[in-house]
C-alpha atoms as a PDB file:
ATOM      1  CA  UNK A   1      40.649 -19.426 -13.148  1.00  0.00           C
ATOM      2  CA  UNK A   2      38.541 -20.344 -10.146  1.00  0.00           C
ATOM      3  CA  UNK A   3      35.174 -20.413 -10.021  1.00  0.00           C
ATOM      4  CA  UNK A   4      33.279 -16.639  -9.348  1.00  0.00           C
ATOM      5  CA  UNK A   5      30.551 -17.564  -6.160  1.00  0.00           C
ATOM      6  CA  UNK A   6      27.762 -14.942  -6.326  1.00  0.00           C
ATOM      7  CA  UNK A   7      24.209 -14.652  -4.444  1.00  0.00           C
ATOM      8  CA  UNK A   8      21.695 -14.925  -7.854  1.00  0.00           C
ATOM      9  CA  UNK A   9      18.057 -15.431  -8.849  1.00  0.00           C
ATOM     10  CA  UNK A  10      17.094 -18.273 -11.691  1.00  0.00           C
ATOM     11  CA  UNK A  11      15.082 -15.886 -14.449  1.00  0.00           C
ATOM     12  CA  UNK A  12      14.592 -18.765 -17.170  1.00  0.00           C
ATOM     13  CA  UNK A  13      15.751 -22.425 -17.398  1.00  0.00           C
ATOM     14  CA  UNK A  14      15.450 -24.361 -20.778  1.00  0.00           C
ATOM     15  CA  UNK A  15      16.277 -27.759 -22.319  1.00  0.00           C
ATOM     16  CA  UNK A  16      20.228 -27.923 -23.728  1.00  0.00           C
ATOM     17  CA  UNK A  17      20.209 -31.770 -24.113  1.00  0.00           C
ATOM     18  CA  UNK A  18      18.895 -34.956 -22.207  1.00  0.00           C
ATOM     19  CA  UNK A  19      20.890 -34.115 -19.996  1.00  0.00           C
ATOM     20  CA  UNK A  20      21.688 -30.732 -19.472  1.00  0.00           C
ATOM     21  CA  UNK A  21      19.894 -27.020 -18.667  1.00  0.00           C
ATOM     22  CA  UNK A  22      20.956 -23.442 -19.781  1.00  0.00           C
ATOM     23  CA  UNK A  23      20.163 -20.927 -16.792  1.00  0.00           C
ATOM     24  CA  UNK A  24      19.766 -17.451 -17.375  1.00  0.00           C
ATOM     25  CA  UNK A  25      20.387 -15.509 -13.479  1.00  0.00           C
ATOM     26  CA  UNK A  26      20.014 -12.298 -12.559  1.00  0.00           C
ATOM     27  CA  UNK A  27      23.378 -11.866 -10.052  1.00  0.00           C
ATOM     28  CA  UNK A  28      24.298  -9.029  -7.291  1.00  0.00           C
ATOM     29  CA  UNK A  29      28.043  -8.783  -8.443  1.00  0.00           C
ATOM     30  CA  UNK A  30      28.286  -9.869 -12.030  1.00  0.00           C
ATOM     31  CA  UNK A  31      24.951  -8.477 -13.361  1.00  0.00           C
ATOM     32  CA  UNK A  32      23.362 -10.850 -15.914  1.00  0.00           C
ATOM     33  CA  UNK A  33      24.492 -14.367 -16.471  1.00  0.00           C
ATOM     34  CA  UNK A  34      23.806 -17.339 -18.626  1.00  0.00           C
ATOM     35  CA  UNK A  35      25.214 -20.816 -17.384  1.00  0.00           C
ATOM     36  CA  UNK A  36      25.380 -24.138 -19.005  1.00  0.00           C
ATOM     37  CA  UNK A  37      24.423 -26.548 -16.314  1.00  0.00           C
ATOM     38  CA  UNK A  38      25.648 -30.578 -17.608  1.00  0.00           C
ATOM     39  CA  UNK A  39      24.303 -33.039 -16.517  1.00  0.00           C
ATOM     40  CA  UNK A  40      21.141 -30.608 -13.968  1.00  0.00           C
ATOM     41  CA  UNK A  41      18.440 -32.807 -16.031  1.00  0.00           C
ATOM     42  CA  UNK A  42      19.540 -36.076 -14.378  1.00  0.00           C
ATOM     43  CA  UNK A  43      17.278 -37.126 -11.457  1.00  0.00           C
ATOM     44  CA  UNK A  44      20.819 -37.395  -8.680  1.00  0.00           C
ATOM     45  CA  UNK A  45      22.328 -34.128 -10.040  1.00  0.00           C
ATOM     46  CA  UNK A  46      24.264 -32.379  -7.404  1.00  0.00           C
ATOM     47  CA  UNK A  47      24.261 -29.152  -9.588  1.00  0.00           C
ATOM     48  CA  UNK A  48      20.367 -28.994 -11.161  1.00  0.00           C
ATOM     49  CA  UNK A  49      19.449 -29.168  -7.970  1.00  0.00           C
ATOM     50  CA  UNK A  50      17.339 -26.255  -6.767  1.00  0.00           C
ATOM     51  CA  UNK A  51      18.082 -24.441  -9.996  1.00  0.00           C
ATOM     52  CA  UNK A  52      14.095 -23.581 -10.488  1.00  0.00           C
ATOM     53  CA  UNK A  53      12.668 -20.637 -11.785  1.00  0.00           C
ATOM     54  CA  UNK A  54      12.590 -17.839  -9.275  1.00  0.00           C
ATOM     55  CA  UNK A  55      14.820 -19.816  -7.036  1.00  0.00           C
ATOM     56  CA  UNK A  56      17.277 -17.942  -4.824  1.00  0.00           C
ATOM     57  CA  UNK A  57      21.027 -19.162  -3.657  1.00  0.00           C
ATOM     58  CA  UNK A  58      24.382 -18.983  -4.351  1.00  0.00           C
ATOM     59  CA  UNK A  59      25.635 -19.572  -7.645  1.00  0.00           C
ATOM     60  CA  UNK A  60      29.736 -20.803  -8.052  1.00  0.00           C
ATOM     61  CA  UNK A  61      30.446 -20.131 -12.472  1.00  0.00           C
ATOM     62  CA  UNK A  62      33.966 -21.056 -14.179  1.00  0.00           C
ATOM     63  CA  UNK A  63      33.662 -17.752 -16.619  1.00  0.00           C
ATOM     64  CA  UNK A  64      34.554 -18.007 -19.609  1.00  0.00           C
ATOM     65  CA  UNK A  65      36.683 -14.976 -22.236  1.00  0.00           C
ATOM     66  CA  UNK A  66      35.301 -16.188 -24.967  1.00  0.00           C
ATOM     67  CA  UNK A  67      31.568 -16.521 -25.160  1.00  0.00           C
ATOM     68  CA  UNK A  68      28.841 -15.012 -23.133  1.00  0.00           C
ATOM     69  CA  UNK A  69      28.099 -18.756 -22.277  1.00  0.00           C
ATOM     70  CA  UNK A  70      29.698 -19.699 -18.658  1.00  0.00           C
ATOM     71  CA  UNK A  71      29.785 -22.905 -16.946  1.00  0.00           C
ATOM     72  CA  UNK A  72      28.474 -23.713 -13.815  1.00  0.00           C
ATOM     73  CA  UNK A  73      30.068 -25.299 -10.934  1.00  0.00           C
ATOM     74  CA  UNK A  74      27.335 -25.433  -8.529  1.00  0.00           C
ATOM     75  CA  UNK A  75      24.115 -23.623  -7.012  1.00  0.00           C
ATOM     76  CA  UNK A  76      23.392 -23.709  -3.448  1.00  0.00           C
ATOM     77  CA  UNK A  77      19.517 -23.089  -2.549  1.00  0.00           C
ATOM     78  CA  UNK A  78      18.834 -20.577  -0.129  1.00  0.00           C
ATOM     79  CA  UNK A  79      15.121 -20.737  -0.910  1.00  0.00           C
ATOM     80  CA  UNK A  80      12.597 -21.308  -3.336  1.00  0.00           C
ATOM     81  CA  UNK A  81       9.508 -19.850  -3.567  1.00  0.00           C
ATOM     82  CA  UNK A  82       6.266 -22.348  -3.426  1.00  0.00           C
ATOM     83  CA  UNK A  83       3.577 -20.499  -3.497  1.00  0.00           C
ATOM     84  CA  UNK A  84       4.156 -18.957  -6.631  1.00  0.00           C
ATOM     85  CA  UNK A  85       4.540 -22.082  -7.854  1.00  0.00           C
ATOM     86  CA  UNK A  86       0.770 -23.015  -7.353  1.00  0.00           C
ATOM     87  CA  UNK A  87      -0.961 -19.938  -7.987  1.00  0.00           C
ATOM     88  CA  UNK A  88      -1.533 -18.740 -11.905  1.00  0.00           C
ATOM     89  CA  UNK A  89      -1.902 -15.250 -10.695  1.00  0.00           C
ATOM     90  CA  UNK A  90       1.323 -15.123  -8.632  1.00  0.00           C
ATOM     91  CA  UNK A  91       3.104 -17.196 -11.632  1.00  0.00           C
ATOM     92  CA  UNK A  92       2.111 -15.027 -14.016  1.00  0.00           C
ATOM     93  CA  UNK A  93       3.103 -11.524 -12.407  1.00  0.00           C
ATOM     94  CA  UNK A  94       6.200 -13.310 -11.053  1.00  0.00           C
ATOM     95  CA  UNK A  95       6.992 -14.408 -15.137  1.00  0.00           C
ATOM     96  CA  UNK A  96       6.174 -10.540 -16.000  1.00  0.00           C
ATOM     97  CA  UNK A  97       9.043  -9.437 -13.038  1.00  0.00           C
ATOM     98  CA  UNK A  98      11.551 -12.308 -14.428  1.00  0.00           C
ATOM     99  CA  UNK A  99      11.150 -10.660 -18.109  1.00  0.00           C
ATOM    100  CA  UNK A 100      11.601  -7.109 -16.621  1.00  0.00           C
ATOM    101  CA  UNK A 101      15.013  -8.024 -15.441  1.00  0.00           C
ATOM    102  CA  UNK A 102      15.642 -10.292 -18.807  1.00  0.00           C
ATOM    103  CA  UNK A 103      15.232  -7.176 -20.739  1.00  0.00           C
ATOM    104  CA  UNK A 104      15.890  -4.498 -18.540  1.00  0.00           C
ATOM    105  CA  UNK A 105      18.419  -4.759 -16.039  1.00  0.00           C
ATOM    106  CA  UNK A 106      22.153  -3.324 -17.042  1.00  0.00           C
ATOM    107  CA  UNK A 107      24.523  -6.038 -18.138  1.00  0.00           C
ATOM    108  CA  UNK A 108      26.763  -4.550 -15.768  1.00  0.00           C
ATOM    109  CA  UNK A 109      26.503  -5.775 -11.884  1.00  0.00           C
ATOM    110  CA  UNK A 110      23.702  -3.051 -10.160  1.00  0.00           C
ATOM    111  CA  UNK A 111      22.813  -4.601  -6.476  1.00  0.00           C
ATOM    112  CA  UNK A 112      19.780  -1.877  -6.564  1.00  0.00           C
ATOM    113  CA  UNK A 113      17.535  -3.875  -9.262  1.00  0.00           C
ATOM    114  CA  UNK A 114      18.881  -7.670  -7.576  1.00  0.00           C
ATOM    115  CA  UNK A 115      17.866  -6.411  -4.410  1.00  0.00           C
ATOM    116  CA  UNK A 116      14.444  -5.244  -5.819  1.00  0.00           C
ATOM    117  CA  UNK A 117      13.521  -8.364  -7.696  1.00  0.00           C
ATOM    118  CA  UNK A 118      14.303 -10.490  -4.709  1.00  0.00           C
ATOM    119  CA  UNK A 119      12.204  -8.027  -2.412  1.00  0.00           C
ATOM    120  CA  UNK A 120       9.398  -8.336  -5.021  1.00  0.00           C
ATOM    121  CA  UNK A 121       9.882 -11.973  -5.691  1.00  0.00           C
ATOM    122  CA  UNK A 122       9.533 -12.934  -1.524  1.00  0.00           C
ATOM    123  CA  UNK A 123       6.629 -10.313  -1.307  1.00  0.00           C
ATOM    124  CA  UNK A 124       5.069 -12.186  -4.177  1.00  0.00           C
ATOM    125  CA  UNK A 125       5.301 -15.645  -2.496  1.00  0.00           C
ATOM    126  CA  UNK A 126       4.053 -14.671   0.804  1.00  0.00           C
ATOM    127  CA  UNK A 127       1.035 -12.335  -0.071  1.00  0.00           C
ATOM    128  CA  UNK A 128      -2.429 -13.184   0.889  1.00  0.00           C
ATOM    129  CA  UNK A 129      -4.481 -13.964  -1.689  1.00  0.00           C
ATOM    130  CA  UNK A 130      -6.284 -10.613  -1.518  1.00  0.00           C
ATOM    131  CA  UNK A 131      -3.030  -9.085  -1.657  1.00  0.00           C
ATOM    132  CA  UNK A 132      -1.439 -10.301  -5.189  1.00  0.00           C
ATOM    133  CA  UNK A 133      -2.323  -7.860  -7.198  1.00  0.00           C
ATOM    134  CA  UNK A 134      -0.518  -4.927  -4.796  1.00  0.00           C
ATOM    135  CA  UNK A 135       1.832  -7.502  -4.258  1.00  0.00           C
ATOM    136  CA  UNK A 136       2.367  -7.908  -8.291  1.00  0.00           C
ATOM    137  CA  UNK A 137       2.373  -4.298  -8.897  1.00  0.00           C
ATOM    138  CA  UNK A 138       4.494  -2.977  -6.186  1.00  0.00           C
ATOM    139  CA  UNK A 139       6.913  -5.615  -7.341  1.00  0.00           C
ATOM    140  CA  UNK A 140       7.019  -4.498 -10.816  1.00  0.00           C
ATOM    141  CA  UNK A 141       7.417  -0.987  -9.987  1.00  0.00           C
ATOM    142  CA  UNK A 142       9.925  -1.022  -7.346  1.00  0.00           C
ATOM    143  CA  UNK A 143      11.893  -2.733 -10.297  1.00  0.00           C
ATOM    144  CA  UNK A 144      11.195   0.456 -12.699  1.00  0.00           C
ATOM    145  CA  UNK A 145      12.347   3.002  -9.551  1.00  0.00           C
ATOM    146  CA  UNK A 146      15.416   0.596  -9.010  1.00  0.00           C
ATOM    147  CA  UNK A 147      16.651   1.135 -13.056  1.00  0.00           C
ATOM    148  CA  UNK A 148      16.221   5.019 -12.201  1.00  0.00           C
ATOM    149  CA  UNK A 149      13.050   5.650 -13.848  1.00  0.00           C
ATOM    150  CA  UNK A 150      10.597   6.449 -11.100  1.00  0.00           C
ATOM    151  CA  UNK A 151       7.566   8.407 -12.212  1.00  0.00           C
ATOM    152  CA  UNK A 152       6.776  11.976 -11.367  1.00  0.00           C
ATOM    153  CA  UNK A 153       3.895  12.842  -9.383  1.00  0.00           C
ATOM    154  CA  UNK A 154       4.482  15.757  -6.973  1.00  0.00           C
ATOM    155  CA  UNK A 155       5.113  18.140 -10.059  1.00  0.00           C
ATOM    156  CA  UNK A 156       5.177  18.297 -13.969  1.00  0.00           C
ATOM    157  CA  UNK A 157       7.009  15.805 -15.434  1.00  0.00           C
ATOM    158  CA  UNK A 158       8.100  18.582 -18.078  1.00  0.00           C
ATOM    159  CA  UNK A 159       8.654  21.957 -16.555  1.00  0.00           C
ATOM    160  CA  UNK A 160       8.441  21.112 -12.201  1.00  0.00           C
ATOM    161  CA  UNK A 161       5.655  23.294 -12.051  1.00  0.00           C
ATOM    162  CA  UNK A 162       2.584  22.381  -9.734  1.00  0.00           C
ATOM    163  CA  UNK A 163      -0.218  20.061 -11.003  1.00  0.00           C
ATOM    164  CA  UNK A 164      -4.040  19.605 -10.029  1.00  0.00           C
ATOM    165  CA  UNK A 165      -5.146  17.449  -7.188  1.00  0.00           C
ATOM    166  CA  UNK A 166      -6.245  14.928 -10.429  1.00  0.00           C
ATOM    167  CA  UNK A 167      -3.233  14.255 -12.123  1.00  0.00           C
ATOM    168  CA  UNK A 168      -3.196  14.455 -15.664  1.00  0.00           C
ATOM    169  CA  UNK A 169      -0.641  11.336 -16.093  1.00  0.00           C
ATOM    170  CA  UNK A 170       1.212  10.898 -19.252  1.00  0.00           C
ATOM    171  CA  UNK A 171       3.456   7.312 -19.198  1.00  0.00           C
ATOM    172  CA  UNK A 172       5.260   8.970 -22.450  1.00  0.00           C
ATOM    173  CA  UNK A 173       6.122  12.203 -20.344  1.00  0.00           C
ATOM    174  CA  UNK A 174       7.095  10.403 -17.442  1.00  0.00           C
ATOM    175  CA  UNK A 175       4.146  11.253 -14.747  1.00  0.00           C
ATOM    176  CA  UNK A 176       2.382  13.998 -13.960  1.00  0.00           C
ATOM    177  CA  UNK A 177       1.602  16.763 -16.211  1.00  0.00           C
ATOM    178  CA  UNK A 178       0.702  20.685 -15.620  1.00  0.00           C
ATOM    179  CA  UNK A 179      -2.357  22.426 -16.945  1.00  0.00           C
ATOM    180  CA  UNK A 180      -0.545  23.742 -19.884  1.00  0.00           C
ATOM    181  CA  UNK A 181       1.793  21.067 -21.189  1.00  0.00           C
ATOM    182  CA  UNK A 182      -1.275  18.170 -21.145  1.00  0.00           C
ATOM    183  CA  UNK A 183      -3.125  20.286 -23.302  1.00  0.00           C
ATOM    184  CA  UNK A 184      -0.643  19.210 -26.286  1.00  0.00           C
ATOM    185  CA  UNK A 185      -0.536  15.594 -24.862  1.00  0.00           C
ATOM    186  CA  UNK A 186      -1.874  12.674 -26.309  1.00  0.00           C
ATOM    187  CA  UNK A 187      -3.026   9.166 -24.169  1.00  0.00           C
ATOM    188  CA  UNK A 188      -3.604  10.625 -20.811  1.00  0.00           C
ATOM    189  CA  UNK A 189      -4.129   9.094 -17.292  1.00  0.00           C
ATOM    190  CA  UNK A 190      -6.650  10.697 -15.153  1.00  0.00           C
ATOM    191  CA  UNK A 191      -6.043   9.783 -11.486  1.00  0.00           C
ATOM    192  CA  UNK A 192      -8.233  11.451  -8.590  1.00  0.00           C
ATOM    193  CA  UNK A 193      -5.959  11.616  -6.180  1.00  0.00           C
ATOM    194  CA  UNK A 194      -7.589   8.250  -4.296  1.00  0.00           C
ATOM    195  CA  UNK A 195      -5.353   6.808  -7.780  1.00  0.00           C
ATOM    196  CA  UNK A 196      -2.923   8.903  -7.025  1.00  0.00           C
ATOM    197  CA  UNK A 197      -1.676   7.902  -3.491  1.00  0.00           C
ATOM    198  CA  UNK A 198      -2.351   4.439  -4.602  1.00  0.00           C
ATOM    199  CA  UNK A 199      -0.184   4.853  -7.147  1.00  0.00           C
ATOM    200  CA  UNK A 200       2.458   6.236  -4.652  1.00  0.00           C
ATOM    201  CA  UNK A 201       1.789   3.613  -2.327  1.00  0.00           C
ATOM    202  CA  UNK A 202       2.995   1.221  -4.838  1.00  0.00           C
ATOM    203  CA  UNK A 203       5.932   3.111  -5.881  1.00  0.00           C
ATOM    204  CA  UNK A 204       7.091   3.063  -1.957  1.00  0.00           C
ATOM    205  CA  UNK A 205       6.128  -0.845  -1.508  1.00  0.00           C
ATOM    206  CA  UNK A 206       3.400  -0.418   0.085  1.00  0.00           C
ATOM    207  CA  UNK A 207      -0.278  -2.007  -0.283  1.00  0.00           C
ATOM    208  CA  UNK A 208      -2.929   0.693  -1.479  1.00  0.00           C
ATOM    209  CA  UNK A 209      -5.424   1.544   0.958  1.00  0.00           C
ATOM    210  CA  UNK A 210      -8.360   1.166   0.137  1.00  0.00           C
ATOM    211  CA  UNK A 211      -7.278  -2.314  -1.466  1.00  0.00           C
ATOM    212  CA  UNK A 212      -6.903  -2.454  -4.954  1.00  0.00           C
ATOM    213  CA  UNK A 213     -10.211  -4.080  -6.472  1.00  0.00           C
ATOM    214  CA  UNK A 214     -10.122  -6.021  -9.796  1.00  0.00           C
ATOM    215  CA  UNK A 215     -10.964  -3.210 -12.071  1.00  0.00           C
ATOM    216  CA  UNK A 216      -8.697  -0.499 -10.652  1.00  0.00           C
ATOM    217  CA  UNK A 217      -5.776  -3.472 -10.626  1.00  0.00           C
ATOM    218  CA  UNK A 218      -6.454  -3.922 -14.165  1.00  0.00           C
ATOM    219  CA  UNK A 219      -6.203  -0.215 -14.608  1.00  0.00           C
ATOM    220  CA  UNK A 220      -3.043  -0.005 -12.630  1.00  0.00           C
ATOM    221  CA  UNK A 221      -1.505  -2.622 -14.756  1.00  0.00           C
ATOM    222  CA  UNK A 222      -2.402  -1.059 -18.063  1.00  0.00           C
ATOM    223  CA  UNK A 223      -0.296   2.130 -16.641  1.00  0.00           C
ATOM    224  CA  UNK A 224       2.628   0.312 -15.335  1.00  0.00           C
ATOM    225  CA  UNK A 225       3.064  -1.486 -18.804  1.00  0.00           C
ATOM    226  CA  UNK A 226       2.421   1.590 -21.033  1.00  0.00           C
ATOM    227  CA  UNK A 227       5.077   3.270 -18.572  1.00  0.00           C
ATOM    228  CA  UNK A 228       7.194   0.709 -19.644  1.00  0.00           C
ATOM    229  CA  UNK A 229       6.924   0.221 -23.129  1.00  0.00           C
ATOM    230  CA  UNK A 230       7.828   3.730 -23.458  1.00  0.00           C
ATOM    231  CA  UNK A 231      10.617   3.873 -20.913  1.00  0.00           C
ATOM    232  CA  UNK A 232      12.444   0.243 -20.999  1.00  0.00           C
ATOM    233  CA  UNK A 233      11.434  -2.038 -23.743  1.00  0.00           C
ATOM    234  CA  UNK A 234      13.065   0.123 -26.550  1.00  0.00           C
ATOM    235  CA  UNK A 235      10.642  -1.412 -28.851  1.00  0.00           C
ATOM    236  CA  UNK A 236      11.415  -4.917 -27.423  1.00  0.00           C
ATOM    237  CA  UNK A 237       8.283  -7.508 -27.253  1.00  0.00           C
ATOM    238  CA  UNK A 238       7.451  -8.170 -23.853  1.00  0.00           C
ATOM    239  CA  UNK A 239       5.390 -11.509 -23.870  1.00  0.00           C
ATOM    240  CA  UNK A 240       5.110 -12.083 -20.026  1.00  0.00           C
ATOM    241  CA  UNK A 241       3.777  -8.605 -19.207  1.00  0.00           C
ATOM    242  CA  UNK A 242       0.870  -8.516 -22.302  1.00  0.00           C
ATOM    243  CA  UNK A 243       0.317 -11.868 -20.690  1.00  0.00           C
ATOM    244  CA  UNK A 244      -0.077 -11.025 -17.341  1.00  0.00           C
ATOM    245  CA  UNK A 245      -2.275  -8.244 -18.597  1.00  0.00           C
ATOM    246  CA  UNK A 246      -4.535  -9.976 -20.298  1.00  0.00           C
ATOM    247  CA  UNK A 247      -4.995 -12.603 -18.080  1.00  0.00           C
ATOM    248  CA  UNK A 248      -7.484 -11.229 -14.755  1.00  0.00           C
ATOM    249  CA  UNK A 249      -7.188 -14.529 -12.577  1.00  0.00           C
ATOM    250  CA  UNK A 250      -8.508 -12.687  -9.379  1.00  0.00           C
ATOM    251  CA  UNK A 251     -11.542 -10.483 -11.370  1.00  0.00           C
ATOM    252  CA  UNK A 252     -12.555 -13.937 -12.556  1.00  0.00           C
ATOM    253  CA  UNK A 253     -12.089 -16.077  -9.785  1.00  0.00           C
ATOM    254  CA  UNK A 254     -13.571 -13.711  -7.032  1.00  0.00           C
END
């Protein structure tokens, strides 16, 4: 069988041998994919080369019937993305993305959440510096609306009826909540509605405005991730998100 040639993002790399790499990609047409790449740890390989984390190209992979484990044949670059590469922040909400689609995306080929982790990825890399938490954010939830679970905030999550200008939000419930079913509700959100349309802003990929400071980013993150937990993970440990969390690069180094 020839080899399958694919547009794909690099998600993880590790260590096979002295020699060799397995490469876990995130691909438009064939959905998740783990490649053994011989000989990508020697300094002249034709094959390693490029294959960084977060890298975008073109990925050629002899498939394989039996085992999940393909090979590949060769990865063109299309680009890389530096700055990420030399910024904690940027690394570490790029590594919380990367384990979103690890864990997340279907097996199954969906171009929606490829095309939203490269979006978020490049919008990542080329954000100002005042920028990376929106940047970070937007990213992540762009991903969520891409998997089809987008949060409600025009109307109750439970019944569509209409909520308060502060939205009651309840990640468990999905969004927002009506007077009478957040009564009964347990670890509510209260967003004004300046954390409302900031909220939406993100959802749309767009920066907040006013800009996000540290605390409210820290606050935004705490909702994204409880969103998740609840809605993705399935109980699955998410390392890269509590780290990302717990981590405030920009509160500490403004």
């Amino acid at each position: 069988m020839p080899p399958i040639s694919t547009p794909a993002i690099v998600l993880k790399v590790t260590p096979y041998s002295e020699t060799s790499k397995i490469v876990r990609l995130l691909s438009r047409d064939h959905g998740l994919v783990s490649v053994l790449a011989r000989g990508a740890r020697r300094a002249r390989s034709r094959s390693g080369a490029g294959l960084d984390l977060f890298a975008v190209g073109t990925v050629s992979v002899r498939l394989k019937t039996q085992t999940d484990l393909h090979t590949l044949a060769g990865f063109d670059l299309t680009r890389g993305h530096p700055h990420i590469a030399d910024d904690v922040a940027r690394f570490g909400a790029a590594s919380a993305l990367a384990e979103l689609a690890l864990k997340c995306a279907p097996a199954e080929p969906h171009p929606e959440s490829f095309e939203a982790l490269e979006q978020g990825l490049d919008a990542l890399d080329r954000a100002s510096p005042a920028d990376v938490d929106a940047a970070a954010l937007s990213a992540c939830w762009r991903f969520v609306v891409a998997l089809g679970f987008e949060p409600v905030l025009d109307r109750c999550a439970v019944c569509g009826a209409a909520v308060p200008e502060t939205v009651s939000f309840s990640a468990v419930q999905g969004g927002a909540l009506c007077t009478t079913h957040r009564a009964d509700a347990a670890h509510l959100t209260r967003l004004v509605p300046e954390d409302r349309d900031a909220l939406r802003a993100l959802l749309d990929g767009r920066w907040p405005d006013p800009p996000l400071d540290a605390r409210h980013a820290a606050a935004h993150r705490r909702l994204l991730i409880a969103f998740i937990r609840h809605h993705l993970a399935e109980d699955r440990p998410l390392p890269a998100l509590a780290f990302w969390d717990r981590e405030s690069w920009n509160a500490t180094s403004s």
